[in-house]
N, C-alpha and C. Protein backbone atom coordinates (compact mmCIF):
# COMPACT_ATOMS: atom_id res chain seq x y z
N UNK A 1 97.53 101.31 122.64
CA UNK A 1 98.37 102.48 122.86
C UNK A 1 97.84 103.64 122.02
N UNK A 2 97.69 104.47 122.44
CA UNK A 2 97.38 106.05 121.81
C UNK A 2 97.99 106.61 120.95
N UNK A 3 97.80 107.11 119.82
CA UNK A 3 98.84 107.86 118.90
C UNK A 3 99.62 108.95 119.79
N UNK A 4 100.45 109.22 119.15
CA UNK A 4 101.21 109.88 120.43
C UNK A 4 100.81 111.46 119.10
N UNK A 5 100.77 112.61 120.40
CA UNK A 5 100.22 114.02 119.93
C UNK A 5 101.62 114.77 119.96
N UNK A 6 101.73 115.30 119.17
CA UNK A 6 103.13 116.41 119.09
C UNK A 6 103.03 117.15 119.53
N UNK A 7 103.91 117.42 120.66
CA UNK A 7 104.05 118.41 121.12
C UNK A 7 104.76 120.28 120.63
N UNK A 8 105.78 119.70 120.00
CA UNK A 8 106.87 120.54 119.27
C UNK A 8 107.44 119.99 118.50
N UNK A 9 108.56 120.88 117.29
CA UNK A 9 109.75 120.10 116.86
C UNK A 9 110.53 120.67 117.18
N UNK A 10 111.90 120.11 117.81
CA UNK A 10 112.82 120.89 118.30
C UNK A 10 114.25 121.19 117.27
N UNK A 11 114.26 122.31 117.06
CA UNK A 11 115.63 122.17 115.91
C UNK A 11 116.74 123.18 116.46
N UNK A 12 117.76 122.73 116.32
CA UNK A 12 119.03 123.53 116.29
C UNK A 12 119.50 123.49 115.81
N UNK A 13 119.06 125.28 115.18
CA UNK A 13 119.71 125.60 113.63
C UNK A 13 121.16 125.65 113.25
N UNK A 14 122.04 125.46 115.07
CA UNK A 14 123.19 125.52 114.89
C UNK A 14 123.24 124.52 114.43
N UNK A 15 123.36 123.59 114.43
CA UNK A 15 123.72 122.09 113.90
C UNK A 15 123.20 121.37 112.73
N UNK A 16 122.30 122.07 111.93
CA UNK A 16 121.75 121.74 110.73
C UNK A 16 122.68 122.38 109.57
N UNK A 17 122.89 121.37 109.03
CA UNK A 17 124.07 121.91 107.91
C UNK A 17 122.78 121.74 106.39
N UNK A 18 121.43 121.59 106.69
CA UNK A 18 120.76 121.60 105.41
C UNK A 18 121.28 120.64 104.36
N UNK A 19 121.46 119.50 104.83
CA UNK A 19 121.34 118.25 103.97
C UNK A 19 119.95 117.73 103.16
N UNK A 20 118.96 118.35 103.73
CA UNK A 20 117.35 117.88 103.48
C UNK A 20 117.30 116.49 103.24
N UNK A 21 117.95 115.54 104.15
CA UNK A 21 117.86 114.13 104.59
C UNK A 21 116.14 114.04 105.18
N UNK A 22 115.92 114.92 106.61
CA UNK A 22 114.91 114.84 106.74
C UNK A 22 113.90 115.42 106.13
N UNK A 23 113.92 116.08 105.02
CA UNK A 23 113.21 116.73 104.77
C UNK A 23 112.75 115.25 103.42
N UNK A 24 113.64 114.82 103.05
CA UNK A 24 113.33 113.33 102.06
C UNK A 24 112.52 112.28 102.98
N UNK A 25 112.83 112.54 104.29
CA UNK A 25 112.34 111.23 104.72
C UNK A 25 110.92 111.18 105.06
N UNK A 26 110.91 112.25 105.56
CA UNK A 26 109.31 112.96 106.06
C UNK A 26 107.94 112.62 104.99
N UNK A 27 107.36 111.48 105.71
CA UNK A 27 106.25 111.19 104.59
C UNK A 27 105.11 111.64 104.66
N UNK A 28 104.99 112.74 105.29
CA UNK A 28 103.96 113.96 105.46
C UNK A 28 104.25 114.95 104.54
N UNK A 29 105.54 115.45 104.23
CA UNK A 29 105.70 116.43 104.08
C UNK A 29 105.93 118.01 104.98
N UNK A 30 106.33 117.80 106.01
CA UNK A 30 105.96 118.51 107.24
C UNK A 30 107.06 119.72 107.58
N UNK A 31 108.61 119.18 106.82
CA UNK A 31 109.28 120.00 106.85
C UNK A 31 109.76 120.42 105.31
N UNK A 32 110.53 121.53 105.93
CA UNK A 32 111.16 122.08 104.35
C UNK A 32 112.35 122.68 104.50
N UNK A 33 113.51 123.25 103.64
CA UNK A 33 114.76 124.01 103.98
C UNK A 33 114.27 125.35 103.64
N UNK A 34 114.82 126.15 104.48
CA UNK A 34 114.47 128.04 104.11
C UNK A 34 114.96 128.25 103.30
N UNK A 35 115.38 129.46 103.19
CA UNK A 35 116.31 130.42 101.76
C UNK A 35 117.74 130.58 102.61
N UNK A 36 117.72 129.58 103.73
CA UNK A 36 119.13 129.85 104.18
C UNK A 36 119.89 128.22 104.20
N UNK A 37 118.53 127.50 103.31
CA UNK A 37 119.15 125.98 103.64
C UNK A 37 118.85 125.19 105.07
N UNK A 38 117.98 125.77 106.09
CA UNK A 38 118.21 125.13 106.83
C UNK A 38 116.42 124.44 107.24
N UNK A 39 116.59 123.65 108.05
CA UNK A 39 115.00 123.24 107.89
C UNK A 39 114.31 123.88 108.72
N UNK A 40 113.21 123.98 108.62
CA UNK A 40 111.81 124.34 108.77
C UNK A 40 110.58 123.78 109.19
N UNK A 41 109.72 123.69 110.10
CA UNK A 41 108.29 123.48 110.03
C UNK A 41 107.34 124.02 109.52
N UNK A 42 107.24 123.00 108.24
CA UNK A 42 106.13 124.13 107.48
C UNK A 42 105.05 123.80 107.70
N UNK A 43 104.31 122.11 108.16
CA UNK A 43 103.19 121.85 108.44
C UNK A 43 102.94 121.02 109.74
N UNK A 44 102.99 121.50 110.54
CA UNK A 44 103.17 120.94 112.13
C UNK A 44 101.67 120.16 112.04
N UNK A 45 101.00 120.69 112.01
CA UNK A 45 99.56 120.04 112.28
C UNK A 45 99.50 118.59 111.44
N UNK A 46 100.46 118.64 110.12
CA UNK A 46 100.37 117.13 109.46
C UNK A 46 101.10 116.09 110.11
N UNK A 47 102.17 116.50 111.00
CA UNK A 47 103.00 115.02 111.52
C UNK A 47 102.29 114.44 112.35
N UNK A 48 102.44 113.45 111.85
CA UNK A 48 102.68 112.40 112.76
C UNK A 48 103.16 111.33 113.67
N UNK A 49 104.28 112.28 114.29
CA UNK A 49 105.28 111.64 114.96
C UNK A 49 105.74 110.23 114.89
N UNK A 50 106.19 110.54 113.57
CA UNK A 50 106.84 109.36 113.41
C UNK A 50 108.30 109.16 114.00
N UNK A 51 109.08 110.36 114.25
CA UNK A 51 110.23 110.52 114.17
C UNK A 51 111.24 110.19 112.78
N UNK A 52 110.98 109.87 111.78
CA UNK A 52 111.83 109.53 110.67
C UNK A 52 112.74 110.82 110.85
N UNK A 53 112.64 111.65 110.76
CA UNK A 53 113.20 113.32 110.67
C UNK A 53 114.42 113.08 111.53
N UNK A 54 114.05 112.91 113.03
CA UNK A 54 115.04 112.69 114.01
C UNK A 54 115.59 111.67 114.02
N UNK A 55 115.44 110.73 113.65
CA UNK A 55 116.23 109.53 113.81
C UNK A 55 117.27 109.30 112.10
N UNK A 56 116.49 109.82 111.40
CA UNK A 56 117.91 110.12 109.67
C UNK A 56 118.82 111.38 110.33
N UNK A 57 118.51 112.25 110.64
CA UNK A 57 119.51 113.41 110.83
C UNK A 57 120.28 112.82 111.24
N UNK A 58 121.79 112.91 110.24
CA UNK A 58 123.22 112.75 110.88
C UNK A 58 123.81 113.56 111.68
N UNK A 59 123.01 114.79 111.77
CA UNK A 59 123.82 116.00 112.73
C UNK A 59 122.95 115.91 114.20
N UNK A 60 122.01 115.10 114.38
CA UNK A 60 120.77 115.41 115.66
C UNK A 60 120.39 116.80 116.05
N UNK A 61 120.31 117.20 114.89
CA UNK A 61 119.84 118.48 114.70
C UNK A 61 118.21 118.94 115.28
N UNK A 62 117.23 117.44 115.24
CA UNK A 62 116.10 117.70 115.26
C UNK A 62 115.63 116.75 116.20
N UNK A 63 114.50 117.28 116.81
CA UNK A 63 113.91 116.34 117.91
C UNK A 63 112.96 116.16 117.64
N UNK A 64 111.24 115.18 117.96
CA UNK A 64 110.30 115.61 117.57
C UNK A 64 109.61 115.35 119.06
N UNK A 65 109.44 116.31 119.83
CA UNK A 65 108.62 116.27 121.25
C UNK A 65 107.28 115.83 121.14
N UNK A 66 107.31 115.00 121.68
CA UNK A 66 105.23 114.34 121.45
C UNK A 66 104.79 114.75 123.81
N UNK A 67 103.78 114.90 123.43
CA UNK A 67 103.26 114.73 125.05
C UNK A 67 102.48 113.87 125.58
N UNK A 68 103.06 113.60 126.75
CA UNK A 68 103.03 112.60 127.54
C UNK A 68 101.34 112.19 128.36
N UNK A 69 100.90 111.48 127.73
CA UNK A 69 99.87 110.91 128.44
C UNK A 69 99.86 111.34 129.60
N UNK A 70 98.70 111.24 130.34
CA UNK A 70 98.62 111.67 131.82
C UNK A 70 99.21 112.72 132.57
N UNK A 71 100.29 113.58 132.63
CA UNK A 71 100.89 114.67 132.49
C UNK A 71 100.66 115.36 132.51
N UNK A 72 100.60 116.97 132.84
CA UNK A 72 99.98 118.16 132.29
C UNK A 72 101.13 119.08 132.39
């Protein structure tokens, strides 16, 4: 199976109350909280879709879109 390639991260800032859950879980380092508390992509090119981010968020605040093999 292929590493899967990221496509996007999807966030809705409505629903992020800035817990930085994902931002602990993230073992890249990939996100961060702004100056408003809320998270961020600060290094897209480092994930590696792991999903940890999306799957800790208690609010499902965050998605992490990977693309689909064969597809365009």
């Amino acid at each position: 199976m292929a590493k899967p390639k990221l496509k996007e991260h999807r966030i809705r800032m409505d629903w992020c109350k800035g817990c930085g859950i994902c931002v602990a879980f993230c073992p890249k380092s990939v996100l961060e909280l702004d100056a408003q508390d809320k998270v961020s992509v600060a290094r897209a090119e480092d994930c590696i879709c792991c999903r940890l981010c999306e799957l800790r968020c208690p609010d499902m605040a965050i998605e992490v879109v990977v693309e689909q093999e064969g597809l365009q």
